[in-house]
PDB file of N, CA and C in Angstrom:
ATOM      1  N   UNK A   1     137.228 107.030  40.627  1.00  0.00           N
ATOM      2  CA  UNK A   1     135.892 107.022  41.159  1.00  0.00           C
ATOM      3  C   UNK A   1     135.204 108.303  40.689  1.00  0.00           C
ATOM      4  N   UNK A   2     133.939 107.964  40.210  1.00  0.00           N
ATOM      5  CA  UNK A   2     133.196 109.205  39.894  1.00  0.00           C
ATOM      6  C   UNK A   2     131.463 108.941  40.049  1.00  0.00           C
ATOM      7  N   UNK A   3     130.951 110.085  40.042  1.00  0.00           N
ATOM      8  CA  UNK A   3     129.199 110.234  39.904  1.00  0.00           C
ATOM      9  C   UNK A   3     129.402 110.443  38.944  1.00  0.00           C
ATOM     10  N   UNK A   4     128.174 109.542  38.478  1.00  0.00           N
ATOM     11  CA  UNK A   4     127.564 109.799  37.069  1.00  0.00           C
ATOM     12  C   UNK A   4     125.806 110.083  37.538  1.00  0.00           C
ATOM     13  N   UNK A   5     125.431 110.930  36.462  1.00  0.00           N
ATOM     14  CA  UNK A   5     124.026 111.407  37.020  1.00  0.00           C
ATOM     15  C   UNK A   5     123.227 110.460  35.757  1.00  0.00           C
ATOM     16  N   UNK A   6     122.080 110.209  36.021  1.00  0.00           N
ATOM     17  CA  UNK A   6     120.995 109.699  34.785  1.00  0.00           C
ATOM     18  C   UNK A   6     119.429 109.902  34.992  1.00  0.00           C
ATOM     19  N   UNK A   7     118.814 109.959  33.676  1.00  0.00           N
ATOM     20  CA  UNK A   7     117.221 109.994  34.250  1.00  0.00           C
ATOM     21  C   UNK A   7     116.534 108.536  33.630  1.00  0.00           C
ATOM     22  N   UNK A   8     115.690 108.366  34.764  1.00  0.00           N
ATOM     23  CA  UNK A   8     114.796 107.079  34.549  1.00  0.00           C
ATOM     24  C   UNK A   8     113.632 108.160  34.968  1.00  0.00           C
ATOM     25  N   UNK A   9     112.858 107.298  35.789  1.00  0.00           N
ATOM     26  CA  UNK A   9     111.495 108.395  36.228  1.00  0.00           C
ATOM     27  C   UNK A   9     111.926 109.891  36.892  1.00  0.00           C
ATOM     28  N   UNK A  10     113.027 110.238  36.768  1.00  0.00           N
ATOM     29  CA  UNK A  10     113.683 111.375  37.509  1.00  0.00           C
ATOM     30  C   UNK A  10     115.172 111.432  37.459  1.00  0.00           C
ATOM     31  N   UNK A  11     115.795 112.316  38.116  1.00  0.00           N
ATOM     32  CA  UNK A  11     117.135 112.323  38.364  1.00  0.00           C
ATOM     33  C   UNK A  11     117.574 111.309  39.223  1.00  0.00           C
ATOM     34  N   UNK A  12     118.802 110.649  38.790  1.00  0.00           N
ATOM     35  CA  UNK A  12     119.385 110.048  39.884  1.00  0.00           C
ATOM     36  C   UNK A  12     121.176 109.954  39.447  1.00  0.00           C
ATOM     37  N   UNK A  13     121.424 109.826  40.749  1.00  0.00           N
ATOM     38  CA  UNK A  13     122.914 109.460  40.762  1.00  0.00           C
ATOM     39  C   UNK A  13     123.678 108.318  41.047  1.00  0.00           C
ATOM     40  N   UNK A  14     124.445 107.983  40.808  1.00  0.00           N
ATOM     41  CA  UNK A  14     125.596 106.608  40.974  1.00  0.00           C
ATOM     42  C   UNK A  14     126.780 107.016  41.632  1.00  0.00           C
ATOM     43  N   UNK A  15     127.230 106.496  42.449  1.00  0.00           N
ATOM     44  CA  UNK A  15     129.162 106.522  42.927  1.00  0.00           C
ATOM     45  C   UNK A  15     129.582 105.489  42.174  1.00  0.00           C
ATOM     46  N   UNK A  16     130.558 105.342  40.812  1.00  0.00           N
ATOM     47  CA  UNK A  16     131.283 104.511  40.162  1.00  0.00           C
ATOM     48  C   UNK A  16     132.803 104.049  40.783  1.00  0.00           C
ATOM     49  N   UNK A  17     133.380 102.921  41.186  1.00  0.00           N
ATOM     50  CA  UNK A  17     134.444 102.883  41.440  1.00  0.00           C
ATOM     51  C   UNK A  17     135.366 102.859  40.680  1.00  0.00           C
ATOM     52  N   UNK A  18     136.866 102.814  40.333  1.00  0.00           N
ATOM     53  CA  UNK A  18     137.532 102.751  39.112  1.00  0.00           C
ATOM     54  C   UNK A  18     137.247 101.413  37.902  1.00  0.00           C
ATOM     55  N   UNK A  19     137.099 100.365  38.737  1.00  0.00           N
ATOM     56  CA  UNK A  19     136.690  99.148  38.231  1.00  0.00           C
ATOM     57  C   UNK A  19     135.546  99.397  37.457  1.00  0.00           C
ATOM     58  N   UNK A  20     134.524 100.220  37.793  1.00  0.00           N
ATOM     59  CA  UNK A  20     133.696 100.448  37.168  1.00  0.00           C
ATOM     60  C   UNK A  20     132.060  99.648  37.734  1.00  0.00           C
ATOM     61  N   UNK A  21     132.306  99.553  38.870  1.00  0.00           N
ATOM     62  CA  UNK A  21     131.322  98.566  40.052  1.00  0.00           C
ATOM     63  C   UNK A  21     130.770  99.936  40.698  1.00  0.00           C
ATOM     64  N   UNK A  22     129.741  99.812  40.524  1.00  0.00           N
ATOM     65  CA  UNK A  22     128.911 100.756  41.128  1.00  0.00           C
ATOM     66  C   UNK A  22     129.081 100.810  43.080  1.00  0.00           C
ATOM     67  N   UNK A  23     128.873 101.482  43.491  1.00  0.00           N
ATOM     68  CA  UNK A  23     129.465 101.239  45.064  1.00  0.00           C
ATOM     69  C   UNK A  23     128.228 102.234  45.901  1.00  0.00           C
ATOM     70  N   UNK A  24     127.688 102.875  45.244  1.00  0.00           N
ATOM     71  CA  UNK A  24     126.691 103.488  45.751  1.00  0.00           C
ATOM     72  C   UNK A  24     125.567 104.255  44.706  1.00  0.00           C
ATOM     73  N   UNK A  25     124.309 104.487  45.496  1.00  0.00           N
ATOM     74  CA  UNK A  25     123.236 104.829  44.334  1.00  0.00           C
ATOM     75  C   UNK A  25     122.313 105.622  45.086  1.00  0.00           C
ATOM     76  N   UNK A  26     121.638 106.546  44.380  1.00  0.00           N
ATOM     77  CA  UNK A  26     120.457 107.546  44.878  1.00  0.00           C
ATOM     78  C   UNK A  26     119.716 106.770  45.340  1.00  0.00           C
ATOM     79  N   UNK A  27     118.954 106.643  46.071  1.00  0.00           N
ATOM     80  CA  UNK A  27     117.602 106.202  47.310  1.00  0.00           C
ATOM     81  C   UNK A  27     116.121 106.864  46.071  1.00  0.00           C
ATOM     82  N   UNK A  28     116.326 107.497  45.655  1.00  0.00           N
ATOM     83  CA  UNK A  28     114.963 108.107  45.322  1.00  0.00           C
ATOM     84  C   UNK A  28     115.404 108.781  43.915  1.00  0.00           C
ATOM     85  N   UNK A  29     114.080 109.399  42.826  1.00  0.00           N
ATOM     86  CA  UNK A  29     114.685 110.011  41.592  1.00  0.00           C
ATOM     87  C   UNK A  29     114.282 110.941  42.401  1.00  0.00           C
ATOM     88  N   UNK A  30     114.794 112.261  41.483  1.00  0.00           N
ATOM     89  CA  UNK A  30     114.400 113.629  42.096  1.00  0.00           C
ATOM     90  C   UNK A  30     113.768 114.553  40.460  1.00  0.00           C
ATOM     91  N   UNK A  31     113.166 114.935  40.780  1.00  0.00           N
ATOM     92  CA  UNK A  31     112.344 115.846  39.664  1.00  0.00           C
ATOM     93  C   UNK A  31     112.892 116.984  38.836  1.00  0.00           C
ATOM     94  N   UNK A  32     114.331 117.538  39.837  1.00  0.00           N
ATOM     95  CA  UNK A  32     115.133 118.892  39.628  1.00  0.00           C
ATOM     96  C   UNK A  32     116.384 118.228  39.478  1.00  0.00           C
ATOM     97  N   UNK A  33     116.926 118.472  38.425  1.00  0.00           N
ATOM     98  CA  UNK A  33     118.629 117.936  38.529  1.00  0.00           C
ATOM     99  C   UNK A  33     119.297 118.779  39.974  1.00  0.00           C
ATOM    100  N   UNK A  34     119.151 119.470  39.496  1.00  0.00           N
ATOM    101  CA  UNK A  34     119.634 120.452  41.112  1.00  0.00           C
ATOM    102  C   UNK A  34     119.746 119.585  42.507  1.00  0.00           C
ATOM    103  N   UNK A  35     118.160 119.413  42.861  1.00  0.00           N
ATOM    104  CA  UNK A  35     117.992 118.526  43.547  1.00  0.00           C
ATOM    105  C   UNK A  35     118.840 117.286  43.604  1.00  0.00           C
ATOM    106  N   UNK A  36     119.269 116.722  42.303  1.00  0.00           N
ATOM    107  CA  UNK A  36     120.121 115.957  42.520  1.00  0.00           C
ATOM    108  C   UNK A  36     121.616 116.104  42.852  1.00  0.00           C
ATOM    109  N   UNK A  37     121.926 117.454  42.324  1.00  0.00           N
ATOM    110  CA  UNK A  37     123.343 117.660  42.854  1.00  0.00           C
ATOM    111  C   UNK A  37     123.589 118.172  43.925  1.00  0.00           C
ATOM    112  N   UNK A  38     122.622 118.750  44.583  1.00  0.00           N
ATOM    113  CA  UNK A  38     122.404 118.715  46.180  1.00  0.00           C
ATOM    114  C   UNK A  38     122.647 117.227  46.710  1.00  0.00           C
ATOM    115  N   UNK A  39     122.143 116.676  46.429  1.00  0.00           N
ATOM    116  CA  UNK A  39     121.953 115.227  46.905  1.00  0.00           C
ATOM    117  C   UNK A  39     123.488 114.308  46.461  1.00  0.00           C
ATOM    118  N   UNK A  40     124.165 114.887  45.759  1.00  0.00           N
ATOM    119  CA  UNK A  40     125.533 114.437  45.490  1.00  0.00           C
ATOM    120  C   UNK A  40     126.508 115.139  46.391  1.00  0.00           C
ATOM    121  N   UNK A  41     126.211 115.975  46.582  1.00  0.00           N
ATOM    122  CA  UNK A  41     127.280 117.401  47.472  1.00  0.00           C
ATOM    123  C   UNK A  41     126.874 116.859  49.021  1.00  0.00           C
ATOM    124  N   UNK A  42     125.551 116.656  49.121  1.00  0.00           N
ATOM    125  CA  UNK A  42     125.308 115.858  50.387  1.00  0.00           C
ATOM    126  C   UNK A  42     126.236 114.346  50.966  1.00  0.00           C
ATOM    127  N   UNK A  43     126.193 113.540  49.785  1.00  0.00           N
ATOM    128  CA  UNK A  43     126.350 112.285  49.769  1.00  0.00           C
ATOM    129  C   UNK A  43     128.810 112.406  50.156  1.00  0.00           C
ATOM    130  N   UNK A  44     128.973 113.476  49.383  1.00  0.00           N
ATOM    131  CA  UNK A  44     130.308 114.015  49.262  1.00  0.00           C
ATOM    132  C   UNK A  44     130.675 113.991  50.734  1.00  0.00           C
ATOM    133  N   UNK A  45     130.203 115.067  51.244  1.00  0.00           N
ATOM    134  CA  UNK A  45     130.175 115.510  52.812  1.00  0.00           C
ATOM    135  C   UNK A  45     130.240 114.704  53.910  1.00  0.00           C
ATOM    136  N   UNK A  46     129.564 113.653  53.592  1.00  0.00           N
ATOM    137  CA  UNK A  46     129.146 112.462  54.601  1.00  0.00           C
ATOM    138  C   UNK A  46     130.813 111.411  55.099  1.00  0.00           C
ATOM    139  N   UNK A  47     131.731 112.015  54.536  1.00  0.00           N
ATOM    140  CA  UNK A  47     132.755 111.490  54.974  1.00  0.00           C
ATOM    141  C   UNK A  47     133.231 111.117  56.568  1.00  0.00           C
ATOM    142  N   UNK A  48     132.777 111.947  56.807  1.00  0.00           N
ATOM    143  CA  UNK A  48     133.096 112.102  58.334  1.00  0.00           C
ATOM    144  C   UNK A  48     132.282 111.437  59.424  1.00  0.00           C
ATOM    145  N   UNK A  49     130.821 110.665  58.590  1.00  0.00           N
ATOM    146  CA  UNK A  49     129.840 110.478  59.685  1.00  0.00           C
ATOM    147  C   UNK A  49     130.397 109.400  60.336  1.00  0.00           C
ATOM    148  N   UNK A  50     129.818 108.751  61.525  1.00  0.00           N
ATOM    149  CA  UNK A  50     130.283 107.905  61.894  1.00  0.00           C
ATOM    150  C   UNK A  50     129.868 106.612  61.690  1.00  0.00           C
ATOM    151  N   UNK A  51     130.149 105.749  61.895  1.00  0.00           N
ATOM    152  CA  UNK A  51     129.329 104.243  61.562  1.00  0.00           C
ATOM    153  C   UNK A  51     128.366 103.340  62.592  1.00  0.00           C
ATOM    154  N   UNK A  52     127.451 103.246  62.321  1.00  0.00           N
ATOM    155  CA  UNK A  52     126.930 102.961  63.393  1.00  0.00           C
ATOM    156  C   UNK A  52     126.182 101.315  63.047  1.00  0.00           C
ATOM    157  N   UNK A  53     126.497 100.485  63.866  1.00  0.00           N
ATOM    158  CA  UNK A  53     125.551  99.163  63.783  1.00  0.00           C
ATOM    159  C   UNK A  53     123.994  99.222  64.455  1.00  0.00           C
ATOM    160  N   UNK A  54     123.695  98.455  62.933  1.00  0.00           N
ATOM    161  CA  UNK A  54     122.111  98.452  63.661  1.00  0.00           C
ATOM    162  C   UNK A  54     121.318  97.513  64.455  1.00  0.00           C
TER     163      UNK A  54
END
């Protein structure tokens, strides 16, 4: 499993699974790659949240 970063109208990121099936994706481009690897280091972290039904 890995991020891969790309630009379309901005930065964005992907979660790749080994298969190679995308499993998650940036919400928004971002203007600053930075910004985007914030937004990956964010997305990292989130392990722990809890799950909640809506």
């Amino acid at each position: 499993m890995y991020y891969e970063k790309y630009r379309t109208d901005g930065w964005r990121w992907r979660l790749v699974a080994s298969n190679c099936r995308i499993i998650s994706m940036s919400s928004e481009a971002y203007v600053a790659e930075g910004d985007c690897d914030r937004s990956i280091e964010i997305n990292k972290g989130s392990s722990a949240a809890p799950v909640r039904r809506a």
